[in-house]
C-alpha atoms as a PDB file:
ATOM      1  CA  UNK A   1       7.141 227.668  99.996  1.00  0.00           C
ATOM      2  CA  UNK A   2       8.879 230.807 100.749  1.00  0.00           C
ATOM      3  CA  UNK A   3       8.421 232.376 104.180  1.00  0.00           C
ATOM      4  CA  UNK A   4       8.181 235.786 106.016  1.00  0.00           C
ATOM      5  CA  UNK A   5       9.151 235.574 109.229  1.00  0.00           C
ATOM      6  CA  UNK A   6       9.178 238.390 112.318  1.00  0.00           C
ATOM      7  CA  UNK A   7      11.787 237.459 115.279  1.00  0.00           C
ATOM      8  CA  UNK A   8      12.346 240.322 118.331  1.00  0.00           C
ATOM      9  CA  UNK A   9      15.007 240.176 119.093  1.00  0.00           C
ATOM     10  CA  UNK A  10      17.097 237.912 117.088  1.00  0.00           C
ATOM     11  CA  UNK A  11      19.109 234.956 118.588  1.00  0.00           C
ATOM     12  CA  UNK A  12      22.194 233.649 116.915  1.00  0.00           C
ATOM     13  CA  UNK A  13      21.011 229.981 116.848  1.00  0.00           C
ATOM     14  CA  UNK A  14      17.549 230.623 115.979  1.00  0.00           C
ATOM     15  CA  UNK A  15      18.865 232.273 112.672  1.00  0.00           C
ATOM     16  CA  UNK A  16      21.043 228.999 111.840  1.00  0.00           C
ATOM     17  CA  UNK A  17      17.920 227.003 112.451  1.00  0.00           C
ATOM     18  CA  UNK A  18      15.654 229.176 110.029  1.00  0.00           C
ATOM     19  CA  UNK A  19      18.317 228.714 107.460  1.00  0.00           C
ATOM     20  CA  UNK A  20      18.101 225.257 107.916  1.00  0.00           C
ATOM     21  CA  UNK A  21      14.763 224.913 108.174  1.00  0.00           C
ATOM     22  CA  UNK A  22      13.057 227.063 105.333  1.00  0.00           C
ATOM     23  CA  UNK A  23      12.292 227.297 101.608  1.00  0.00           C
ATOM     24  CA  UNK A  24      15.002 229.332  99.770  1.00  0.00           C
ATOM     25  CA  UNK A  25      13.648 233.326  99.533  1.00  0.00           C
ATOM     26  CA  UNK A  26      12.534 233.821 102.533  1.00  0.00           C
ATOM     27  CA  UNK A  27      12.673 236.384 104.567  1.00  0.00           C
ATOM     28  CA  UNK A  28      13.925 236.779 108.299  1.00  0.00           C
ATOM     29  CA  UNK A  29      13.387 240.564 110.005  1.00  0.00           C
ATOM     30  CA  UNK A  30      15.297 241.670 112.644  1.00  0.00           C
ATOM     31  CA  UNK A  31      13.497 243.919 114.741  1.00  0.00           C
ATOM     32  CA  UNK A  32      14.817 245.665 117.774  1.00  0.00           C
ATOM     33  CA  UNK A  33      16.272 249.189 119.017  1.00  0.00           C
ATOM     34  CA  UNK A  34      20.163 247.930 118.502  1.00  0.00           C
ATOM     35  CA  UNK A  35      21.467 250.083 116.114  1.00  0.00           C
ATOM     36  CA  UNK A  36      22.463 247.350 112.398  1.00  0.00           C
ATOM     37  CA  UNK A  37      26.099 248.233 112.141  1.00  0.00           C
ATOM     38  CA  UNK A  38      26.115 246.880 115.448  1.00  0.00           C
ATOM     39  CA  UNK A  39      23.595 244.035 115.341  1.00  0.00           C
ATOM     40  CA  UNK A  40      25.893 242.513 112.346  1.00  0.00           C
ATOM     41  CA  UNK A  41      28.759 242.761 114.925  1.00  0.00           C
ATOM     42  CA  UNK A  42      27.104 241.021 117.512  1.00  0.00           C
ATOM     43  CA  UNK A  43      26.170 238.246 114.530  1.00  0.00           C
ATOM     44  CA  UNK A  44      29.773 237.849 113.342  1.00  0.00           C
ATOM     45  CA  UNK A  45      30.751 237.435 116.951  1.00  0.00           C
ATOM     46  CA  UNK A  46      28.511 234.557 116.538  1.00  0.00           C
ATOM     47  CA  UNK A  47      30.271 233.634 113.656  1.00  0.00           C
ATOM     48  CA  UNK A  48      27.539 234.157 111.733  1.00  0.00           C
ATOM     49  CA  UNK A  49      28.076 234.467 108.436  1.00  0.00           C
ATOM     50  CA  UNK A  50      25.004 237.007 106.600  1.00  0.00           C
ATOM     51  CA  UNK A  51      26.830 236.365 103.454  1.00  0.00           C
ATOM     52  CA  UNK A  52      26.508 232.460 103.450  1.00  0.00           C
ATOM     53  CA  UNK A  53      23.437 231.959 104.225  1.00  0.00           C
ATOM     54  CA  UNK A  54      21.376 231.033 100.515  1.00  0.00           C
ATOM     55  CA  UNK A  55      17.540 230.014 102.268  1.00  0.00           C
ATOM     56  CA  UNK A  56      16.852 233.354 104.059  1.00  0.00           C
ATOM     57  CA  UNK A  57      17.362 237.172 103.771  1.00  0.00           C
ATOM     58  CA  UNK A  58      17.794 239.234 106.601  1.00  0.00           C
ATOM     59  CA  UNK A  59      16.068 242.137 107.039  1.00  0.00           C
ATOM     60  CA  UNK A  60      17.030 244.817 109.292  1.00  0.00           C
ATOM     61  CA  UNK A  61      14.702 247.397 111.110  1.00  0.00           C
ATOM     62  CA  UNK A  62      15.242 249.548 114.428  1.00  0.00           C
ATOM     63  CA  UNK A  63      12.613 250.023 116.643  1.00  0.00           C
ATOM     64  CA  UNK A  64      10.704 249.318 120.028  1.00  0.00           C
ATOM     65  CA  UNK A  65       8.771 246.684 120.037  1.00  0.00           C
ATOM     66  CA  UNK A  66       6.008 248.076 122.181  1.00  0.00           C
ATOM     67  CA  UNK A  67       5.486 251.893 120.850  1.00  0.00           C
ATOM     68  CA  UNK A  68       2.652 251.365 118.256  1.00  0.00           C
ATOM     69  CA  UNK A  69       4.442 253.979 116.073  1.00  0.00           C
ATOM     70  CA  UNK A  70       7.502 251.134 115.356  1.00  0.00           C
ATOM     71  CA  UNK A  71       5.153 248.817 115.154  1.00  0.00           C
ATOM     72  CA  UNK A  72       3.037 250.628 112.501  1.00  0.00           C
ATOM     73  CA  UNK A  73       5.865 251.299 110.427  1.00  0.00           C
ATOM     74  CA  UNK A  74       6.468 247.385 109.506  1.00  0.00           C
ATOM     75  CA  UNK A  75       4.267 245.696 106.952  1.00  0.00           C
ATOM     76  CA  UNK A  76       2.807 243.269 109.864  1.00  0.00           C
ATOM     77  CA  UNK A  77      -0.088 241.924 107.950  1.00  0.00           C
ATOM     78  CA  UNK A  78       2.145 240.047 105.451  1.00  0.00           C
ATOM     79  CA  UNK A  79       4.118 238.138 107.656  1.00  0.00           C
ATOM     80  CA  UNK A  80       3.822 234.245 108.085  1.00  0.00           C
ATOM     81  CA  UNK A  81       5.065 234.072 111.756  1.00  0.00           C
ATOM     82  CA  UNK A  82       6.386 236.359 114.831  1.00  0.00           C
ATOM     83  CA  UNK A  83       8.291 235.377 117.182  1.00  0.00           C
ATOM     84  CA  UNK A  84       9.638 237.365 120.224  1.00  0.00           C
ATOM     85  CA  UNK A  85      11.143 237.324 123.486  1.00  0.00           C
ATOM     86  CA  UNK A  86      12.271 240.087 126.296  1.00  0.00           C
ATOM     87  CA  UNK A  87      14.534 238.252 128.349  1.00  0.00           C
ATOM     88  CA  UNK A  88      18.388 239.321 128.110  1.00  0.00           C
ATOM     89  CA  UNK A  89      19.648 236.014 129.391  1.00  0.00           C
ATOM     90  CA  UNK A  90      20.500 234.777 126.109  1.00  0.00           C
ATOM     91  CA  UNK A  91      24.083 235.156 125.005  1.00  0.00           C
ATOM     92  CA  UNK A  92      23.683 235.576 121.455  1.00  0.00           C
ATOM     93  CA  UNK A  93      20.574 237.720 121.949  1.00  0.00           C
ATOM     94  CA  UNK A  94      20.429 241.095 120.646  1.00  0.00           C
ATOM     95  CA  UNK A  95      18.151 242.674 123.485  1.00  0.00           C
ATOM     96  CA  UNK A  96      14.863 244.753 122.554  1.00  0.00           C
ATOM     97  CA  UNK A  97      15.245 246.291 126.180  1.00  0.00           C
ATOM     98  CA  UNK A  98      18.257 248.913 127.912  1.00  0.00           C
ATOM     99  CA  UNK A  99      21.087 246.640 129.715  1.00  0.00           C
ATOM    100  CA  UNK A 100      19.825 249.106 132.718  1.00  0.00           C
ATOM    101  CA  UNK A 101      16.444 247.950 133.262  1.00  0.00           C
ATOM    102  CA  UNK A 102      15.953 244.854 135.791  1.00  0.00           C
ATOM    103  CA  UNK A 103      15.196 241.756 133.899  1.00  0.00           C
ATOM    104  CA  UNK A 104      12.272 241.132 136.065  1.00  0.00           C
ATOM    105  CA  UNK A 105       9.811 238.143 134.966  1.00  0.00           C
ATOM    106  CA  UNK A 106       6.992 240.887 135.568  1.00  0.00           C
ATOM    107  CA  UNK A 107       8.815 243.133 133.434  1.00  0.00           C
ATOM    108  CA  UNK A 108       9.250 241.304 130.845  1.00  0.00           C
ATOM    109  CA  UNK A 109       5.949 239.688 130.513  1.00  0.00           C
ATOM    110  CA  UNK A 110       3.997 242.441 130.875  1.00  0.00           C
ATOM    111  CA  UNK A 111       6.353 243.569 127.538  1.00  0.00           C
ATOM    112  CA  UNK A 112       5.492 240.545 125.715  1.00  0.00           C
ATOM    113  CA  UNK A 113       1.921 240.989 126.144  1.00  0.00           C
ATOM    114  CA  UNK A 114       2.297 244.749 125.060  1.00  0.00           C
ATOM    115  CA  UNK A 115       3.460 243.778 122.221  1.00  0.00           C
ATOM    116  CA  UNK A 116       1.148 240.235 121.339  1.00  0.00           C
ATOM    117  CA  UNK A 117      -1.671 242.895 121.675  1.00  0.00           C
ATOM    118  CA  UNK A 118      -0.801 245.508 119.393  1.00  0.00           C
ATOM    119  CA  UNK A 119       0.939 243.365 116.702  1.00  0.00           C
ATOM    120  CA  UNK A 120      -2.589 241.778 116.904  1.00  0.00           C
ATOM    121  CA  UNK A 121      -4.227 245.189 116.871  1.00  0.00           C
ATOM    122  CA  UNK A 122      -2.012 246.700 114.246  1.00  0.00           C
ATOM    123  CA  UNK A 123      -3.044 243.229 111.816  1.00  0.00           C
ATOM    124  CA  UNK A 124      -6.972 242.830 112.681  1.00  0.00           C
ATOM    125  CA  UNK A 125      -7.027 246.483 111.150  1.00  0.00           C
ATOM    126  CA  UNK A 126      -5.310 245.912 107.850  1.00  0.00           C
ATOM    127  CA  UNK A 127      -6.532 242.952 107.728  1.00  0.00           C
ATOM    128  CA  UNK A 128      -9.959 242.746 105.741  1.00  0.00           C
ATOM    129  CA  UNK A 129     -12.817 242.165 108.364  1.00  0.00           C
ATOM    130  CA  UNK A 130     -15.245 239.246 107.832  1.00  0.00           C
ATOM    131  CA  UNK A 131     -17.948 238.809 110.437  1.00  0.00           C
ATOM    132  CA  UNK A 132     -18.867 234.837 110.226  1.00  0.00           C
ATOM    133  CA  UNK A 133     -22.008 235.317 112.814  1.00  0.00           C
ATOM    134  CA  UNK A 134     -23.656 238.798 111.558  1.00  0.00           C
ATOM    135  CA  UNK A 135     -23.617 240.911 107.981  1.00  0.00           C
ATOM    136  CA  UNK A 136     -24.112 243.621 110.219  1.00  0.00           C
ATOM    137  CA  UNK A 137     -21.745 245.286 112.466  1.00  0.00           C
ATOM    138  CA  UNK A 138     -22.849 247.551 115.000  1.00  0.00           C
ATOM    139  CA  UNK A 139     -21.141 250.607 115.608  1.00  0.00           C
ATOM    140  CA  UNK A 140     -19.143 251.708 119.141  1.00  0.00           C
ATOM    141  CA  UNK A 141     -17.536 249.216 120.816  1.00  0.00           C
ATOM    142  CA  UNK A 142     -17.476 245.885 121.050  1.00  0.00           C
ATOM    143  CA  UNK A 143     -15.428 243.338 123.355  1.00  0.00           C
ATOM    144  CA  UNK A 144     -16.930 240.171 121.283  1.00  0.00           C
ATOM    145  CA  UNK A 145     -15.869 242.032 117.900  1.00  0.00           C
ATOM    146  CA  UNK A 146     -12.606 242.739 119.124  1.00  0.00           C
ATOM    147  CA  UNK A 147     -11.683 239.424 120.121  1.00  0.00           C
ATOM    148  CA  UNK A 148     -12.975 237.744 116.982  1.00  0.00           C
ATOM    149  CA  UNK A 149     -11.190 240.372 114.509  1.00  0.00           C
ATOM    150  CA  UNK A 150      -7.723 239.160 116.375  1.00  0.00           C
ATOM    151  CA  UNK A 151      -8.616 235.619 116.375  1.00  0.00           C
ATOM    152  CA  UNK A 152      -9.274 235.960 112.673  1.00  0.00           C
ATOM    153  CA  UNK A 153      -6.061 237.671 112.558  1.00  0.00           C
ATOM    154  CA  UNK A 154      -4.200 234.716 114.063  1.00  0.00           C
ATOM    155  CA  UNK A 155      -5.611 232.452 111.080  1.00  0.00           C
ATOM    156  CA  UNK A 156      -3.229 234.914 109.408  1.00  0.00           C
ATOM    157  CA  UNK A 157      -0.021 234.308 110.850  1.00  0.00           C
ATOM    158  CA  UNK A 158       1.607 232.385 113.989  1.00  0.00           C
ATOM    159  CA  UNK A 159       2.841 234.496 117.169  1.00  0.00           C
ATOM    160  CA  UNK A 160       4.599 233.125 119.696  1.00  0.00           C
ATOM    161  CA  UNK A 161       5.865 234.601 122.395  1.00  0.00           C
ATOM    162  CA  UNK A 162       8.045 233.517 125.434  1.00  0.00           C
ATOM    163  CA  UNK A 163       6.118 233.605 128.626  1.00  0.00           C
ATOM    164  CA  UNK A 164       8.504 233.437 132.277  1.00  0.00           C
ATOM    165  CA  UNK A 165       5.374 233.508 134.384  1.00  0.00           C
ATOM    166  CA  UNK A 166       2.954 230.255 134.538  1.00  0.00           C
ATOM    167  CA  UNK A 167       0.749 232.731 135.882  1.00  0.00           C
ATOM    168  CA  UNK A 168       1.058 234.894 132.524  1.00  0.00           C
ATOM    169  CA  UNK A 169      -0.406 231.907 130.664  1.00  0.00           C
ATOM    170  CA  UNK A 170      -3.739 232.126 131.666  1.00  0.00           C
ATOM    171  CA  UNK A 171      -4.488 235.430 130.078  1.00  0.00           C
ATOM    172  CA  UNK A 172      -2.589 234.449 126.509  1.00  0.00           C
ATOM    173  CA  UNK A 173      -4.284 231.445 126.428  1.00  0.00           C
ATOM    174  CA  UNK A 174      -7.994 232.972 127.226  1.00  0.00           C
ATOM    175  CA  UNK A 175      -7.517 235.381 124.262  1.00  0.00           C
ATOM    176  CA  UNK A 176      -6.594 232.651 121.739  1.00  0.00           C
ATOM    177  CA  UNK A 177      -5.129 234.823 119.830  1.00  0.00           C
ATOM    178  CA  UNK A 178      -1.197 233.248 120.307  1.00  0.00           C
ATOM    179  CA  UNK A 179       0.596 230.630 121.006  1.00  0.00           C
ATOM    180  CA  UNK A 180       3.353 231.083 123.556  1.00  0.00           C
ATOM    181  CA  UNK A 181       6.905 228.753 125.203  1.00  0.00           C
ATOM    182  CA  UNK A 182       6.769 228.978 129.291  1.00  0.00           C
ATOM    183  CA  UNK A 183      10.651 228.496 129.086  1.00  0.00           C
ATOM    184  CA  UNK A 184      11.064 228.777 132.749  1.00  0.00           C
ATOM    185  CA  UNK A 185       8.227 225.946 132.979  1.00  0.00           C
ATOM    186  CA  UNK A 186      10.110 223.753 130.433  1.00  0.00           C
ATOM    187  CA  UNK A 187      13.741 223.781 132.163  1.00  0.00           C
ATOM    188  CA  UNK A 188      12.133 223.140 136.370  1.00  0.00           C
ATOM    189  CA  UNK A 189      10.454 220.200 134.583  1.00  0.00           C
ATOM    190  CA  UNK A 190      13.559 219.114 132.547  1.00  0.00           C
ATOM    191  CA  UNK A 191      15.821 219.456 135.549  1.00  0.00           C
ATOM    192  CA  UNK A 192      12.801 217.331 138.054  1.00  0.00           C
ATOM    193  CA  UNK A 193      13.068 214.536 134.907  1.00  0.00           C
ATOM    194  CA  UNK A 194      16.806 214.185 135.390  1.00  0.00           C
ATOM    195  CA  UNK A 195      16.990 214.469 138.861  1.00  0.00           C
ATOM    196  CA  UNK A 196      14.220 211.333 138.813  1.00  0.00           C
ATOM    197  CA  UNK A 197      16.255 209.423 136.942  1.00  0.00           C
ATOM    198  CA  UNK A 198      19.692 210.245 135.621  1.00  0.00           C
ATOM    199  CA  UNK A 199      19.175 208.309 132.454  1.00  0.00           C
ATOM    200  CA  UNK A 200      16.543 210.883 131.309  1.00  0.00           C
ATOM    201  CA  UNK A 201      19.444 213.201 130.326  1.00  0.00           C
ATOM    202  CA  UNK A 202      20.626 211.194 127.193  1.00  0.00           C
ATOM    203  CA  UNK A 203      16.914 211.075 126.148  1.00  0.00           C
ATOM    204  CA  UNK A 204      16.647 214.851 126.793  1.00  0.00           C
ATOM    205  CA  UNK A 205      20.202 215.811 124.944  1.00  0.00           C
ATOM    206  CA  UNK A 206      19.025 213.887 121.695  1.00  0.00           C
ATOM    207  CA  UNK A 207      16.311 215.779 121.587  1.00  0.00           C
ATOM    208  CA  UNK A 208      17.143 218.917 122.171  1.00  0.00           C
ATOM    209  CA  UNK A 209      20.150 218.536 120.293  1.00  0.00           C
ATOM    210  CA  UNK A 210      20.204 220.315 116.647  1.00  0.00           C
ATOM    211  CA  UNK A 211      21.334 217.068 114.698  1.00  0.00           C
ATOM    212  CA  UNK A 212      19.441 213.637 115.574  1.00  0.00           C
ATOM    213  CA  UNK A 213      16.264 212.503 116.680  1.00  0.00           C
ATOM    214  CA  UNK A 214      13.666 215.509 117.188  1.00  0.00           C
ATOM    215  CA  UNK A 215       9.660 215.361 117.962  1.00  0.00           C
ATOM    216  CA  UNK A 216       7.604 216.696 114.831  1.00  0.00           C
ATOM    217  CA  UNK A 217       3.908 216.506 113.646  1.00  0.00           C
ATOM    218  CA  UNK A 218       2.939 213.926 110.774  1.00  0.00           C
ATOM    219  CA  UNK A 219       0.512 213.299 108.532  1.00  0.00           C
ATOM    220  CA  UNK A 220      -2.312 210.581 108.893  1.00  0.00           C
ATOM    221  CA  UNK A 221      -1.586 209.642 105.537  1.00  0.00           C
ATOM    222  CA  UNK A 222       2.040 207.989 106.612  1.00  0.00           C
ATOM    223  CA  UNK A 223       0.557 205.530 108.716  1.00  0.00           C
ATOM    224  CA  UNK A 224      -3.128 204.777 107.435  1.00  0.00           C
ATOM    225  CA  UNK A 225      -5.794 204.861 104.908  1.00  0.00           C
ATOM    226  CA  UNK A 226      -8.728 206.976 105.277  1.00  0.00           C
ATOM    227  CA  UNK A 227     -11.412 205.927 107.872  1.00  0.00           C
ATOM    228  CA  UNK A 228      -9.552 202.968 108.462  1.00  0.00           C
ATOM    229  CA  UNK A 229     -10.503 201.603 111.501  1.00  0.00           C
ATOM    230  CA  UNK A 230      -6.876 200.736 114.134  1.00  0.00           C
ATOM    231  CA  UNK A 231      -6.169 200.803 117.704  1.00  0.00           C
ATOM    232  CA  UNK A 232      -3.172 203.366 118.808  1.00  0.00           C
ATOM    233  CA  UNK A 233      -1.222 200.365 118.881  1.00  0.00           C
ATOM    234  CA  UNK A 234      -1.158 199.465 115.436  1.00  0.00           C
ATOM    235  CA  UNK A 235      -0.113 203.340 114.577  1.00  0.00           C
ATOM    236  CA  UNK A 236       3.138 202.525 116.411  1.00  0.00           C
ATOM    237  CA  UNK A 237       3.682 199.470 114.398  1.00  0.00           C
ATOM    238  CA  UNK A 238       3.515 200.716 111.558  1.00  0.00           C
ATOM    239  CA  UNK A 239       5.556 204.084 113.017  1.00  0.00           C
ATOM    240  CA  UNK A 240       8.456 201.530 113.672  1.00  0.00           C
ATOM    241  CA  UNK A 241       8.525 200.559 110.048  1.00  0.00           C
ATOM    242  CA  UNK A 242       9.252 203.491 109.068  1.00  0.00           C
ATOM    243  CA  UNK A 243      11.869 204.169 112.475  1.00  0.00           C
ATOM    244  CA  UNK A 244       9.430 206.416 114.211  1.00  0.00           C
ATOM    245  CA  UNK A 245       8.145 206.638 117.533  1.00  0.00           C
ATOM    246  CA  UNK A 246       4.132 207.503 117.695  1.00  0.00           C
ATOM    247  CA  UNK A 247       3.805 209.478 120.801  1.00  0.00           C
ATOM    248  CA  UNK A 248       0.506 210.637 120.474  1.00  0.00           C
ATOM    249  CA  UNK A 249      -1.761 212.591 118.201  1.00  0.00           C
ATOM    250  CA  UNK A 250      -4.655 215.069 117.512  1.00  0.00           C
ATOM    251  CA  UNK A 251      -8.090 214.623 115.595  1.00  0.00           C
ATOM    252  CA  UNK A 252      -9.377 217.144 113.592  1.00  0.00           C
ATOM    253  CA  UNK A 253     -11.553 217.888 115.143  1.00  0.00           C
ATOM    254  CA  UNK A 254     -10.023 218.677 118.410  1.00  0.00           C
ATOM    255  CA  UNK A 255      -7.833 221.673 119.561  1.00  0.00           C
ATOM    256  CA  UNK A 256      -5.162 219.607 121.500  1.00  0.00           C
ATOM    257  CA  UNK A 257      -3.366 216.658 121.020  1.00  0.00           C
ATOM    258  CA  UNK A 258      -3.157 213.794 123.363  1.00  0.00           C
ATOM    259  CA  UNK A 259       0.297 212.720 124.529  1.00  0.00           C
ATOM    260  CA  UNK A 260       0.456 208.921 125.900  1.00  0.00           C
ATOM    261  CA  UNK A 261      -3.204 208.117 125.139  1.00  0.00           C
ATOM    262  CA  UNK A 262      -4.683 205.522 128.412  1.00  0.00           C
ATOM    263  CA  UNK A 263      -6.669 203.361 125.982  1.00  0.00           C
ATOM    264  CA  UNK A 264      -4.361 202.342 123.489  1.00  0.00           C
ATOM    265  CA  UNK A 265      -5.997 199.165 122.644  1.00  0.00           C
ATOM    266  CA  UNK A 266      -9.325 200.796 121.540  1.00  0.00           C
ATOM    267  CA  UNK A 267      -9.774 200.988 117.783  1.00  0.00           C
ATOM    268  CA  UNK A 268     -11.531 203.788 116.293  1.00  0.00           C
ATOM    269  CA  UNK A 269     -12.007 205.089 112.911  1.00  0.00           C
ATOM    270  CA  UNK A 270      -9.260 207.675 111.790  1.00  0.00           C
ATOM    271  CA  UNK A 271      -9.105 210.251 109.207  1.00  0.00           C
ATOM    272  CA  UNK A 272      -6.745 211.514 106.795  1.00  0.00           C
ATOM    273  CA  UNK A 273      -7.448 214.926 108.410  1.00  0.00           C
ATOM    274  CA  UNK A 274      -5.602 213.951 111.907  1.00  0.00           C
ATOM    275  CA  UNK A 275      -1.807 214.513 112.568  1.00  0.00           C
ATOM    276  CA  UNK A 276       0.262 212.348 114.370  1.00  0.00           C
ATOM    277  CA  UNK A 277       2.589 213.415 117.141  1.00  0.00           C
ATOM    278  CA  UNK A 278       5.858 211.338 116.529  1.00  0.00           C
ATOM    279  CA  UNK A 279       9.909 211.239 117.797  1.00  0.00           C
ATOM    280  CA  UNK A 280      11.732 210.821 114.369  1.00  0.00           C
ATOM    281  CA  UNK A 281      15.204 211.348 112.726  1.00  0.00           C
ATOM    282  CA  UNK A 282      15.915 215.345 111.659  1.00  0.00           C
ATOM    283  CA  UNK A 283      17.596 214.503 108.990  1.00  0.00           C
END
């Protein structure tokens, strides 16, 4: 199914991912305050080619991603995803901030939540509000409302937004109304993993590496029938058969998925409804 799909700013790789990734006709907006003549540069210095690619459209708009007026002027409600970032330590990154301002993790946190909460904003109030605890709304306002109109929101479409500080976490993750990548977080524990043990690194590289082995979220349905009754162990049988590695998984009814579950031998009863978190070929 065709995609629309929000990046700021817009990384050379991440665009030859997309095209790899999604349906053919959809749609990939570039949104930040370099001017497009010299945006395409920057992609064909890349060598990015705009006029190969056949799954996704590009989309150019100029703008700054945290003055509500930009914002405003894109049709926010109708995307599928946004993603966005504020550090300028990517090479192929076309930066939403001036080269003059300090690249500060404050600074640039404090900019991604400026613009999480006004994206949010901007789609709670297009977006149709329905009020699952009341039929009537009270006027003035209300904290509780406000929450629950951007969580409804999120149902909507996926933000997620690279986070520097660990300490920045707490307060997207509260709000619930975003995911987010603590990039910082991911490379110190990355570079702790190899410096452990050396052999780590291939296991990291084949990962993390765009062809190959990658970790992706499955359906019950590969490895079980419904309300069949299996231990963990048995999943990653069957997972082998089809040259998978079960990792973990996540109920449905549960918000987070369990990585390396302790009592593997227990059998339970699953459902087709779980997802199961698995290390499998990209191809």
């Amino acid at each position: 199914m065709p995609k629309v799909v929000l990046f700021i700013p817009m990384v050379y790789a991440v665009v030859m991912v997309l095209e790899a990734m999604l349906a053919p006709g959809s749609e990939l907006w570039m949104f930040n305050e370099v001017p497009e003549k010299k945006r395409e540069r920057k992609l064909a210095a890349g060598e990015l080619d705009v006029f190969g690619l056949e799954n996704i459209k590009l989309v150019h708009r100029e703008g700054n991603a945290v003055i509500r007026r930009h914002l405003e002027s894109l049709p926010l409600e109708t995307f599928d995803s946004v993603s966005f970032n504020f550090s300028s330590r990517h090479v192929y990154s076309l930066k939403c901030i001036d080269e003059s301002v300090e690249d500060s993790v404050a600074h640039s946190d404090s900019r991604s939540l400026a613009t999480l909460l006004l994206i949010r904003d901007i789609q709670s109030r297009r977006l149709p509000y329905k009020d699952t605890k009341s039929t009537l709304r009270l006027s003035g306002f209300s904290h509780n409302s406000w929450i629950r109109e951007m969580q409804q929101a999120s149902d909507k479409s996926i933000i997620i937004s690279e986070i520097l500080d660990s300490r920045t976490r707490n307060l997207v993750s509260v709000s619930r109304i975003s995911d987010y990548v603590l990039s910082n977080e991911l490379v110190s524990m990355a570079l702790a993993m190899v410096a452990e043990d050396k052999q780590i690194n291939r296991v990291l590289e084949e990962l993390f590496a765009e062809e190959g082995n990658e970790m992706c979220i499955k359906p019950a349905e590969f490895y079980l029938f419904d309300q069949e009754e299996l231990c963990f162990y048995d999943i990653m049988i069957r997972g082998r058969t089809r040259k998978e590695i079960v990792i973990g998984y996540r109920l449905c009814n549960q918000e987070r998925a369990t990585i390396n579950p302790s009592e593997k031998s227990v059998t339970r009863k699953w459902s087709l409804d779980d997802v199961f978190v698995v290390i499998a070929s990209g191809e």
